[in-house]
N, C-alpha and C. Protein backbone atom coordinates (compact mmCIF):
# COMPACT_ATOMS: atom_id res chain seq x y z
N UNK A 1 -135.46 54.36 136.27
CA UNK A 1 -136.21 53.73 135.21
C UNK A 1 -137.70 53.81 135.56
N UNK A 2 -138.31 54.01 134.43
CA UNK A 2 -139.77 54.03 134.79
C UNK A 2 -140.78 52.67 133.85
N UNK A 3 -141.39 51.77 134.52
CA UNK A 3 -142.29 51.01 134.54
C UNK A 3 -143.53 51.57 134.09
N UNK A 4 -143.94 51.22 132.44
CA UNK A 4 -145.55 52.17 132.39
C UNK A 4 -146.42 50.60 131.95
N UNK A 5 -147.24 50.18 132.69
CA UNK A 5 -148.15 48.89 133.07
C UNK A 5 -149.76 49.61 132.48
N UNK A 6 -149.67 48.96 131.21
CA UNK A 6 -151.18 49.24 130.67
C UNK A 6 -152.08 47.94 130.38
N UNK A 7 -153.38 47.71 131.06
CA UNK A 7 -153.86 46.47 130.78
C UNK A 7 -155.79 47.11 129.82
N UNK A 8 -155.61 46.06 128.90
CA UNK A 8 -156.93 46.59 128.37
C UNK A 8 -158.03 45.41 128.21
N UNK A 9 -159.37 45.65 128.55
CA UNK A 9 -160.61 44.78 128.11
C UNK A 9 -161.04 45.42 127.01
N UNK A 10 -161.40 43.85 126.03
CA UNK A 10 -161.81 44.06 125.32
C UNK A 10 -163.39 44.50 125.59
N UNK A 11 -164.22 45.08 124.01
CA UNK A 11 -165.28 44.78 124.77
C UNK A 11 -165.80 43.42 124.13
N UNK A 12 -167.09 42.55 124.27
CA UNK A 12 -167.32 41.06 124.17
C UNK A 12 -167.20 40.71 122.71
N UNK A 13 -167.61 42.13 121.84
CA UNK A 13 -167.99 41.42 120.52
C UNK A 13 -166.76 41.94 119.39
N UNK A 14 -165.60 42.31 120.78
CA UNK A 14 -164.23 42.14 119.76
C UNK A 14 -163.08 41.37 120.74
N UNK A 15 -163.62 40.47 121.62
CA UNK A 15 -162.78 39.41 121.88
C UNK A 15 -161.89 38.50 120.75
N UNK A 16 -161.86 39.08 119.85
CA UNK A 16 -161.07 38.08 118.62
C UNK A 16 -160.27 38.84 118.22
N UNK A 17 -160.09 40.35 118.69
CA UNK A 17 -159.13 41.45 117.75
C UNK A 17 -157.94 41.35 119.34
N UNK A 18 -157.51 40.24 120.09
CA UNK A 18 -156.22 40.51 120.79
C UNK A 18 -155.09 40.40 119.90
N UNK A 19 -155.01 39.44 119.05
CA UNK A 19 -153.61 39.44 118.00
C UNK A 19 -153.57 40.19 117.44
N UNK A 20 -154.49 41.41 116.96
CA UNK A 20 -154.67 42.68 115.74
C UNK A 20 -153.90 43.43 116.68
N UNK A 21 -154.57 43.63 118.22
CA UNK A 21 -153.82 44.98 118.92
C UNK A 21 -152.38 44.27 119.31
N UNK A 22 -152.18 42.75 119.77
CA UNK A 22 -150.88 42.62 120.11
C UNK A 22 -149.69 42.73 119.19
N UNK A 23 -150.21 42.77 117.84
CA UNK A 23 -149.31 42.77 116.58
C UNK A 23 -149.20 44.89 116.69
N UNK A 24 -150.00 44.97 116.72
CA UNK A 24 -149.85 46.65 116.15
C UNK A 24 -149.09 47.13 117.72
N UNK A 25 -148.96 46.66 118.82
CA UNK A 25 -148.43 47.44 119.72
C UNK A 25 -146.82 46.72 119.55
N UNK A 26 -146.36 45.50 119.24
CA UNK A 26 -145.27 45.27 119.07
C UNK A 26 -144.44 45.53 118.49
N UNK A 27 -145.16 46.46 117.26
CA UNK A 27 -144.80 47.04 116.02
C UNK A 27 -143.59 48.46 116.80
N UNK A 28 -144.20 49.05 118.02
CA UNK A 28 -143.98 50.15 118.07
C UNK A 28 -142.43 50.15 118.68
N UNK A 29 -141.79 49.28 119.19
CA UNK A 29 -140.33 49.59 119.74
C UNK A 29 -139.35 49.67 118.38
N UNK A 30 -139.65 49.39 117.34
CA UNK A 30 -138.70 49.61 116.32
C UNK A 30 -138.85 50.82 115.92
N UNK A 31 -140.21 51.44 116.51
CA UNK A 31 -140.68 52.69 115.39
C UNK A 31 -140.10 54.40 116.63
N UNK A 32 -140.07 54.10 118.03
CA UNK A 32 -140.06 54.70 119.15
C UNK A 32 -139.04 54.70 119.74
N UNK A 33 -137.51 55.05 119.66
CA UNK A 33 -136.47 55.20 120.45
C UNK A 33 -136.18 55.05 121.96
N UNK A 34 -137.69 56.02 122.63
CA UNK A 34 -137.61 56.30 123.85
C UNK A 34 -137.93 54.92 124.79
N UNK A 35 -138.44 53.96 123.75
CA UNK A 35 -138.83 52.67 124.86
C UNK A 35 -137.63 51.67 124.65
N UNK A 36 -137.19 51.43 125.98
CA UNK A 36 -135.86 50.40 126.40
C UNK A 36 -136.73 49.09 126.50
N UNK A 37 -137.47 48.97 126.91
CA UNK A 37 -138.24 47.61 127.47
C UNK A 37 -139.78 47.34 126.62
N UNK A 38 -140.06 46.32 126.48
CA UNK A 38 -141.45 46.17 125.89
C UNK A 38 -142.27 44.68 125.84
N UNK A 39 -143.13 44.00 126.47
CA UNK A 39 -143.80 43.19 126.57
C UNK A 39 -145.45 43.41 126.78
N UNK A 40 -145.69 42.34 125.79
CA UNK A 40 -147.16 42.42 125.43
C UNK A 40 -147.59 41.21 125.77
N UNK A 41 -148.67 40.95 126.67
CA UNK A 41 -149.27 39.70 126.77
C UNK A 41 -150.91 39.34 126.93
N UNK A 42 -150.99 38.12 126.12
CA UNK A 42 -152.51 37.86 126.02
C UNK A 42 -153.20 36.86 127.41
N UNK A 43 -154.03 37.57 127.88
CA UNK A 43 -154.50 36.70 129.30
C UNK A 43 -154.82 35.43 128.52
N UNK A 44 -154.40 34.66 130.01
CA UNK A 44 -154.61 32.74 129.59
C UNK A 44 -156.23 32.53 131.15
N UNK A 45 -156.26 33.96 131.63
CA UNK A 45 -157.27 33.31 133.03
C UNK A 45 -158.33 33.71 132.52
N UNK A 46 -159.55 32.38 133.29
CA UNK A 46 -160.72 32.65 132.97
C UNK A 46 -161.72 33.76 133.81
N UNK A 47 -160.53 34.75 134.86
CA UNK A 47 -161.27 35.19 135.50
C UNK A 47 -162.26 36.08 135.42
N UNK A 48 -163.44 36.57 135.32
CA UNK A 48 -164.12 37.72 135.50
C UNK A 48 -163.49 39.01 135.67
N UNK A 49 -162.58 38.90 137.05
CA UNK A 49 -161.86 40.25 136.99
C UNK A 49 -161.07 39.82 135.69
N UNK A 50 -160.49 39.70 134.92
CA UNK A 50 -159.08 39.64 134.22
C UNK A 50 -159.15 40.45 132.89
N UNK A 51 -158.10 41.11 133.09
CA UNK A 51 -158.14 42.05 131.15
C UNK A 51 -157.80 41.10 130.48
N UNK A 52 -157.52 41.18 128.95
CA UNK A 52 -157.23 40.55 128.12
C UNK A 52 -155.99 41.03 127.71
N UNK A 53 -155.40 42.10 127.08
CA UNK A 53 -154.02 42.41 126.90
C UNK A 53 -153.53 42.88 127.90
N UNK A 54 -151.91 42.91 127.91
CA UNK A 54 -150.93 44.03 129.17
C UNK A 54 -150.17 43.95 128.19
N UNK A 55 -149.59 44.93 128.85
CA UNK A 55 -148.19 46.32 127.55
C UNK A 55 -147.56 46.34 129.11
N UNK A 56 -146.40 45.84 129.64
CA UNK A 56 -145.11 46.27 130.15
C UNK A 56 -144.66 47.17 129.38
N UNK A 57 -143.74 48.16 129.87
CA UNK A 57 -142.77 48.91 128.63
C UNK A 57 -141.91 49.35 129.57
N UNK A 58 -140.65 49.95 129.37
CA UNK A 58 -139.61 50.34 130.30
C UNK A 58 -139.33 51.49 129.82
N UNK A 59 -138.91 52.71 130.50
CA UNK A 59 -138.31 53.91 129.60
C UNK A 59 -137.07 54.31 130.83
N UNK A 60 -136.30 55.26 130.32
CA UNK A 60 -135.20 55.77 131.14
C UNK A 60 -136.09 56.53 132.23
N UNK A 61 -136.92 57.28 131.87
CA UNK A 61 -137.46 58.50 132.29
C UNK A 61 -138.70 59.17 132.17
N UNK A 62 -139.34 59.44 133.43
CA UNK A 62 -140.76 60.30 132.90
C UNK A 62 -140.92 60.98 131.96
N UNK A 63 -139.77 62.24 131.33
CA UNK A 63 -139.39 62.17 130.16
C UNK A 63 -139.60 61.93 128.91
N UNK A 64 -138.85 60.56 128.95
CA UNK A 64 -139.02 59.58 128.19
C UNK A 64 -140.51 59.02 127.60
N UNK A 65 -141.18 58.62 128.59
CA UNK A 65 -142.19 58.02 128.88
C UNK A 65 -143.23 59.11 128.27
N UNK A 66 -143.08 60.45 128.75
CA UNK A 66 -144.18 61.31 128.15
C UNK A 66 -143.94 61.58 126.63
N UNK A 67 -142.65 61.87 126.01
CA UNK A 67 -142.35 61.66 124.55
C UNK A 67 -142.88 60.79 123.56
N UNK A 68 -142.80 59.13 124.55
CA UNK A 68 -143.23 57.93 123.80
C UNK A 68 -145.27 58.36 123.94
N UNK A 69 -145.70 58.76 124.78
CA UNK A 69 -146.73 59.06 124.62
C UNK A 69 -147.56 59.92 123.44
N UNK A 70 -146.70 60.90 123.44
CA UNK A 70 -147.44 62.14 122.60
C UNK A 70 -146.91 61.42 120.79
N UNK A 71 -146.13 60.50 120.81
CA UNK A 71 -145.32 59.98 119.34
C UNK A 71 -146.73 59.86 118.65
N UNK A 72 -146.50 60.01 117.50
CA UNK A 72 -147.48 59.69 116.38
C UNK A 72 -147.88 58.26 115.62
N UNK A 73 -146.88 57.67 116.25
CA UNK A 73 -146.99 55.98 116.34
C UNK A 73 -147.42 55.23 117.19
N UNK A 74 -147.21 55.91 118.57
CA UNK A 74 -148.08 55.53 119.96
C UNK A 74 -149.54 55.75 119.64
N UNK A 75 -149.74 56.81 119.14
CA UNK A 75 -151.09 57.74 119.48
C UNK A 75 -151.98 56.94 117.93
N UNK A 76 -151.13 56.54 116.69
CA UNK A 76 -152.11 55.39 115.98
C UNK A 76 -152.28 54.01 116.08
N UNK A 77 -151.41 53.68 117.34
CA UNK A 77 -152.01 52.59 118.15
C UNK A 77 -152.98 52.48 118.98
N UNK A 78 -153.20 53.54 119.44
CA UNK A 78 -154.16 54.07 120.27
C UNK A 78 -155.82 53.95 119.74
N UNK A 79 -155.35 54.48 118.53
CA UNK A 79 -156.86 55.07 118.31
C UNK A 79 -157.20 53.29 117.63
N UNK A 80 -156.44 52.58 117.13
CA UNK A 80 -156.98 51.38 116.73
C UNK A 80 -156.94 50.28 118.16
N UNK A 81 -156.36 50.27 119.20
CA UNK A 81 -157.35 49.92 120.51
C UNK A 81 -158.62 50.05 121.01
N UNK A 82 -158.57 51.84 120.53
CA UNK A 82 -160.25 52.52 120.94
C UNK A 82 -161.19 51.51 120.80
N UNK A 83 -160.96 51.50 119.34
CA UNK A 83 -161.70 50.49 118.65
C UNK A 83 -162.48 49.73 119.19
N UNK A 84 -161.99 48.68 120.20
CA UNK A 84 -162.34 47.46 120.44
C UNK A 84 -162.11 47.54 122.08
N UNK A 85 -161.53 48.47 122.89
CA UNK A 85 -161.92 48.43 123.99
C UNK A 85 -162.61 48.95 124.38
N UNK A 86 -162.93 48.33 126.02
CA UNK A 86 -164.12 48.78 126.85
C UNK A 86 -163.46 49.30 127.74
N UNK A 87 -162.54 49.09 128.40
CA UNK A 87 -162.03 49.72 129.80
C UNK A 87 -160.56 49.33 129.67
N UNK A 88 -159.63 50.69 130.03
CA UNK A 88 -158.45 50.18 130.51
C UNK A 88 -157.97 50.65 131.30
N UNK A 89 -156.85 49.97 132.27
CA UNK A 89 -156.30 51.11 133.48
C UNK A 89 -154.39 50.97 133.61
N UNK A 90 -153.94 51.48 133.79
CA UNK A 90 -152.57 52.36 133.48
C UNK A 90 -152.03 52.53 135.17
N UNK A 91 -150.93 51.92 135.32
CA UNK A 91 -150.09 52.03 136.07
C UNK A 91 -148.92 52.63 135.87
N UNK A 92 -147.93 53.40 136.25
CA UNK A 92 -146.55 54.08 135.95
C UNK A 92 -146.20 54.20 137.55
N UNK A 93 -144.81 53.23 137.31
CA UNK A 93 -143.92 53.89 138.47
C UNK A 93 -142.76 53.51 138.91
N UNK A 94 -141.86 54.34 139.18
CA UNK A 94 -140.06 54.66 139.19
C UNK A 94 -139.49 53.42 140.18
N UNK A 95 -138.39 52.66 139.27
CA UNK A 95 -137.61 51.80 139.71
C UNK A 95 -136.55 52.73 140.33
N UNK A 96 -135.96 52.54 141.40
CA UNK A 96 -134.52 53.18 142.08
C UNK A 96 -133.41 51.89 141.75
């Protein structure tokens, strides 16, 4: 199984669009076959370091995982994140 861990900052003057992207990324496991797993969450810390959204997702397979990528439903979630983020960073890696 593969673990793909995406966390995103907003940037300051779209701190109010987390429910726009958490609604449009939740949208996508009904629309995407290849994802088994899926959790979206809005940071509660006030830290400096801290993003504001994370996307857990689970897939069978790198595979998998690269399919759900290139989808045309992934990729117009994407571009309406662009939107409003400033930085994000992406973790992936294989459960035994």
């Amino acid at each position: 199984m593969i673990k793909h861990i995406v966390s995103f900052k907003l940037k300051e003057e779209h701190k109010d669009k987390t429910q726009i992207i958490k609604k449009a990324l939740e949208a996508l496991p009904s629309k995407i076959n290849q994802i088994i797993g899926f959790e979206v969450g809005i940071n509660i810390s006030d830290s400096v370091a801290a993003y504001d959204i994370v996307l857990v997702s689970e897939f069978i397979s790198l595979k998998e995982l690269n399919e759900y990528r290139i989808h045309p439903e992934h990729i117009k979630v994407t571009e309406i994140i662009a939107l409003y983020k400033s930085e994000s960073m992406v973790v992936d890696y294989q459960i035994n």
